[in-house]
Protein backbone atom coordinates (compact mmCIF):
# COMPACT_ATOMS: atom_id res chain seq x y z
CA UNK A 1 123.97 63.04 151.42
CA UNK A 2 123.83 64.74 154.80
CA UNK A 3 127.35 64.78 154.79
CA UNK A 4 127.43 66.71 151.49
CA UNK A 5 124.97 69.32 152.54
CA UNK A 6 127.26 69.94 155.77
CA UNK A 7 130.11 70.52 153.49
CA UNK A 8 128.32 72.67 150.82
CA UNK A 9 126.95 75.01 154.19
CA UNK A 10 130.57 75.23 155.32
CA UNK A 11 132.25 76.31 152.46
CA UNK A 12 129.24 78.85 151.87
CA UNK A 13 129.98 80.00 154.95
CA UNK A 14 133.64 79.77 154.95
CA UNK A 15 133.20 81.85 151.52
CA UNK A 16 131.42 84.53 152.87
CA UNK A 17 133.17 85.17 156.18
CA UNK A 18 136.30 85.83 154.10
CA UNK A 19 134.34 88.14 151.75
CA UNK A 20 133.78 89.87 154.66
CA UNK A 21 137.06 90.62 155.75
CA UNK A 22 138.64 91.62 152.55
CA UNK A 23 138.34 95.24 151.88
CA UNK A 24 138.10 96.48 148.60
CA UNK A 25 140.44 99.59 148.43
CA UNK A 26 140.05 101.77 145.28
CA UNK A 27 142.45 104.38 144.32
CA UNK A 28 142.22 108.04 143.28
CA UNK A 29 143.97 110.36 141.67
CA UNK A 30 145.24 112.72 144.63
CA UNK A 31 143.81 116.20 143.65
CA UNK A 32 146.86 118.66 143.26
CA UNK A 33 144.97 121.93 143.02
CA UNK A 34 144.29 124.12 144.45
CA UNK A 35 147.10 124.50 147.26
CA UNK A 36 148.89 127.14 148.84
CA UNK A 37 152.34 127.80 149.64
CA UNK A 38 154.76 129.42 151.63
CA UNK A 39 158.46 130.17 150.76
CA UNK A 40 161.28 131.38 153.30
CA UNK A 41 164.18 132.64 151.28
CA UNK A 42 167.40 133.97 151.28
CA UNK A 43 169.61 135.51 148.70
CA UNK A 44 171.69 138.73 147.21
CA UNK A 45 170.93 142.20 146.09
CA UNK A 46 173.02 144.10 143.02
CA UNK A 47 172.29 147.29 143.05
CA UNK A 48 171.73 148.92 139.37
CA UNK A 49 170.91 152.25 138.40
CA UNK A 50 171.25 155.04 140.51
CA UNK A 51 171.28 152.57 143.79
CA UNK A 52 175.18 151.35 142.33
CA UNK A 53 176.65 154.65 142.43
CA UNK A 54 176.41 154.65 146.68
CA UNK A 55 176.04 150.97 147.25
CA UNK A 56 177.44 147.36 146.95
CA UNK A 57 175.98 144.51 146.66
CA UNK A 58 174.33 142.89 149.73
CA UNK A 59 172.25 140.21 151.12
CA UNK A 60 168.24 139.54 151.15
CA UNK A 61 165.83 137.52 152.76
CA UNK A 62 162.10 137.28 152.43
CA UNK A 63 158.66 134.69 152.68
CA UNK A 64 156.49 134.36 149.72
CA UNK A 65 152.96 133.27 150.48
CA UNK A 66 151.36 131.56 147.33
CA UNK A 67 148.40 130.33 145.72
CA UNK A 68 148.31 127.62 143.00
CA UNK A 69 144.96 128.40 140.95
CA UNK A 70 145.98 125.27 138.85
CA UNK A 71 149.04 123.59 136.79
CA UNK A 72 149.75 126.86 135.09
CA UNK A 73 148.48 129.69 137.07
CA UNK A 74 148.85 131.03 140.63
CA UNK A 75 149.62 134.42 142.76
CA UNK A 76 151.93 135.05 145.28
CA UNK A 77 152.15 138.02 147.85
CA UNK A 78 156.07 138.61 149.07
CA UNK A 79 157.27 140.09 151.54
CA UNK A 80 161.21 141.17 151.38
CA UNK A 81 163.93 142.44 153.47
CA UNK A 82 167.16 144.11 151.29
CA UNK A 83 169.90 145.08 152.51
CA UNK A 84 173.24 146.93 150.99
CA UNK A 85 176.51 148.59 152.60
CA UNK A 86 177.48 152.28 151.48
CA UNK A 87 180.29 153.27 149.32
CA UNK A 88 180.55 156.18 151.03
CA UNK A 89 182.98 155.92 154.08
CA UNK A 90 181.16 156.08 157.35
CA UNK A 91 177.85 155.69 155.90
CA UNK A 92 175.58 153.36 157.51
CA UNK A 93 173.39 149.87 155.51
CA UNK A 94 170.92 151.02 153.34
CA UNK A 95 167.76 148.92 153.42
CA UNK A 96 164.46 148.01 151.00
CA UNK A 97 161.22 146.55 152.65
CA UNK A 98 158.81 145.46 150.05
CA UNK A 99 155.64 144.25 150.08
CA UNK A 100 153.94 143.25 146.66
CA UNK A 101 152.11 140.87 144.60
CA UNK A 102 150.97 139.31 141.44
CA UNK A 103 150.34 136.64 139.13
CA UNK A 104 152.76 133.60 138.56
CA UNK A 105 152.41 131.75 134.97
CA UNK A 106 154.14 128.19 134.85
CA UNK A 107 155.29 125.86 132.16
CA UNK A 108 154.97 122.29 133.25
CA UNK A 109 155.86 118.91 131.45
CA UNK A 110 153.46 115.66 132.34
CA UNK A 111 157.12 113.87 132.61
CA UNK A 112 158.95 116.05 134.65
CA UNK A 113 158.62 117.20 138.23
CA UNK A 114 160.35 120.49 137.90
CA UNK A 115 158.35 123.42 136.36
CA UNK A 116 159.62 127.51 135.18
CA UNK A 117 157.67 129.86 136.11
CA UNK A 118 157.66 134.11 135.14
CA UNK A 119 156.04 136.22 137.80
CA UNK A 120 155.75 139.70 138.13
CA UNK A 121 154.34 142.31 140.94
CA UNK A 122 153.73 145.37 142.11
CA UNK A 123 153.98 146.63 145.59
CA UNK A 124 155.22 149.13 147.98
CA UNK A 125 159.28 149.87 148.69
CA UNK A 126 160.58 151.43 152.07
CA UNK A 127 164.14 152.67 151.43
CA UNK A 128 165.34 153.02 155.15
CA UNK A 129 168.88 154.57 156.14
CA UNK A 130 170.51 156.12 159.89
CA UNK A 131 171.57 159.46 160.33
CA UNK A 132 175.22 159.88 159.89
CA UNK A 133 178.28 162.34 159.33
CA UNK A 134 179.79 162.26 155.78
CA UNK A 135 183.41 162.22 156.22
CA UNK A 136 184.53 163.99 153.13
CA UNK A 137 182.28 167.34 153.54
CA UNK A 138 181.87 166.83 157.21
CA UNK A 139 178.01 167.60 157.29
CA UNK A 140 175.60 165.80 158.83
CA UNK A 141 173.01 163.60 156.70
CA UNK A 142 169.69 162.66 158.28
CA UNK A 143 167.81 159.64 158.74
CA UNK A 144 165.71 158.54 155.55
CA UNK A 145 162.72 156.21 155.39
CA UNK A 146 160.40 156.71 152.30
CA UNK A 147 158.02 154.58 150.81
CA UNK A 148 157.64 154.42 147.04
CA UNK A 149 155.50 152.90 144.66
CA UNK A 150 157.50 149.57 142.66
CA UNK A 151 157.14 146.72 140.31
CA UNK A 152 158.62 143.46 139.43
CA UNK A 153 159.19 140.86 137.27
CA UNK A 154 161.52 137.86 136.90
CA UNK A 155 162.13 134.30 136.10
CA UNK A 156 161.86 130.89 138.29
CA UNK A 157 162.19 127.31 138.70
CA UNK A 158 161.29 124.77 140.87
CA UNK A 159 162.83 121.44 141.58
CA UNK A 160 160.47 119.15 143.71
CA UNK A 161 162.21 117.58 146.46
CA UNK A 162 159.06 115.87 147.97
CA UNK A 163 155.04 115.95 147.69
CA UNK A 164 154.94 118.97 149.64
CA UNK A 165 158.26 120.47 149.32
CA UNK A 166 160.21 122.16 146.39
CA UNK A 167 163.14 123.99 145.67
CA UNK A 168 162.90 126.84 144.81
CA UNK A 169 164.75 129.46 142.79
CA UNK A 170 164.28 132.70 141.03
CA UNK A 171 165.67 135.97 139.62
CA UNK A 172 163.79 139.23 139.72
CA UNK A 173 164.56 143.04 138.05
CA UNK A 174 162.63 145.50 140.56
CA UNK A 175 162.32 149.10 140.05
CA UNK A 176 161.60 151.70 142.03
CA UNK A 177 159.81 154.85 140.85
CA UNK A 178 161.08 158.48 142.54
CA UNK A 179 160.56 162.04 141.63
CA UNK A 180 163.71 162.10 139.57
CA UNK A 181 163.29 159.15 137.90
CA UNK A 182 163.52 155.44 139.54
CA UNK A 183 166.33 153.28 141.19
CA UNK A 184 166.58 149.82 140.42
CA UNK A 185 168.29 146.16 142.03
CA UNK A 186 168.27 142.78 140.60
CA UNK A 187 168.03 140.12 142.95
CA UNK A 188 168.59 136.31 143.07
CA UNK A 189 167.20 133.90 145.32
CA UNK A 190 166.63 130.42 146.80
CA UNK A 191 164.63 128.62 149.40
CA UNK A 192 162.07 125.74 150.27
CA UNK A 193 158.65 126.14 148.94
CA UNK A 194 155.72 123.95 151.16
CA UNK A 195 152.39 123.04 150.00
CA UNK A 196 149.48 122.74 151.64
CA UNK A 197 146.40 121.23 150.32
């Protein structure tokens, strides 16, 4: 009987001293939103409009900073650098800066991991261009850097690549309003996207 009590107490206490080491882990669902974002890109400019008749078609590159409200909504700020070369012989690149923002709406599918998106913005556009001598008419043109009032709008997609990167790719019509009317570019673009949460 003795014998039998030792061996009940041992296994009681055999029982609880592995208990006690195994740890219970319980899952969550990892919380996707909010998160912010930011985008380095790089892509090309076609000029359309009044901005075709002097230039060609050039390069871009930019960084959108985001914020992902939830699965369908967000806003992003951008902040772009276009550039173009002149038709006109001797002329020198002529250049956008923008800075805008605005609202992002995607379209998501609970079995897919990459989402569209249509954004659109407003903002400011510096048009930026060096002084130079027009080789036709011989007369000099001067420097130009105005700022003009602009919006946006285009369509995206993003392919996700990890849980906290995406590719990312879009297409945007921006135009430019001026006192004799607007200019306008199309632009196409790609980059990484990273979250943080």
């Amino acid at each position: 009987m003795k014998n039998l009590i030792i061996l009940i107490a041992a296994i009681f206490f055999i029982n609880l001293t592995v208990e006690a080491q195994v740890k219970t882990t319980t899952t969550s669902k990892r919380k996707m939103f909010p998160h912010f974002s930011i985008s380095p890109s790089g892509g090309a400019i076609f000029p359309i409009q009044n901005l075709k008749e002097s230039f060609k078609p050039g390069g871009q590159f930019g960084l959108d900073l985001g914020y992902r409200v939830n699965k369908e909504v967000g806003f992003y700020a951008k902040f772009g650098y276009y550039f173009m070369s002149s038709k006109i012989t001797g002329a020198p690149v002529g250049a956008y800066i923008e800075g805008s923002a605005g609202p992002r709406y995607f379209f998501t599918h609970p079995k897919l991991k990459s989402e569209v998106f249509l954004e659109g913005g407003v903002g400011a556009y510096n048009f930026r261009q060096d002084a130079y001598v027009d080789n036709l008419t011989q007369t000099q043109v001067d420097q130009i850097s105005s700022t003009k009032a602009g919006v946006n709008a285009g369509v995206g997609g993003s392919l996700a690549l990890s849980n906290a990167v995406d590719i990312l790719v879009k297409s945007k019509y921006h135009v430019i309003f001026t006192p004799n009317g607007s200019s306008s570019f199309l632009t196409v673009t790609g980059g990484l996207e990273f979250r943080f949460r």
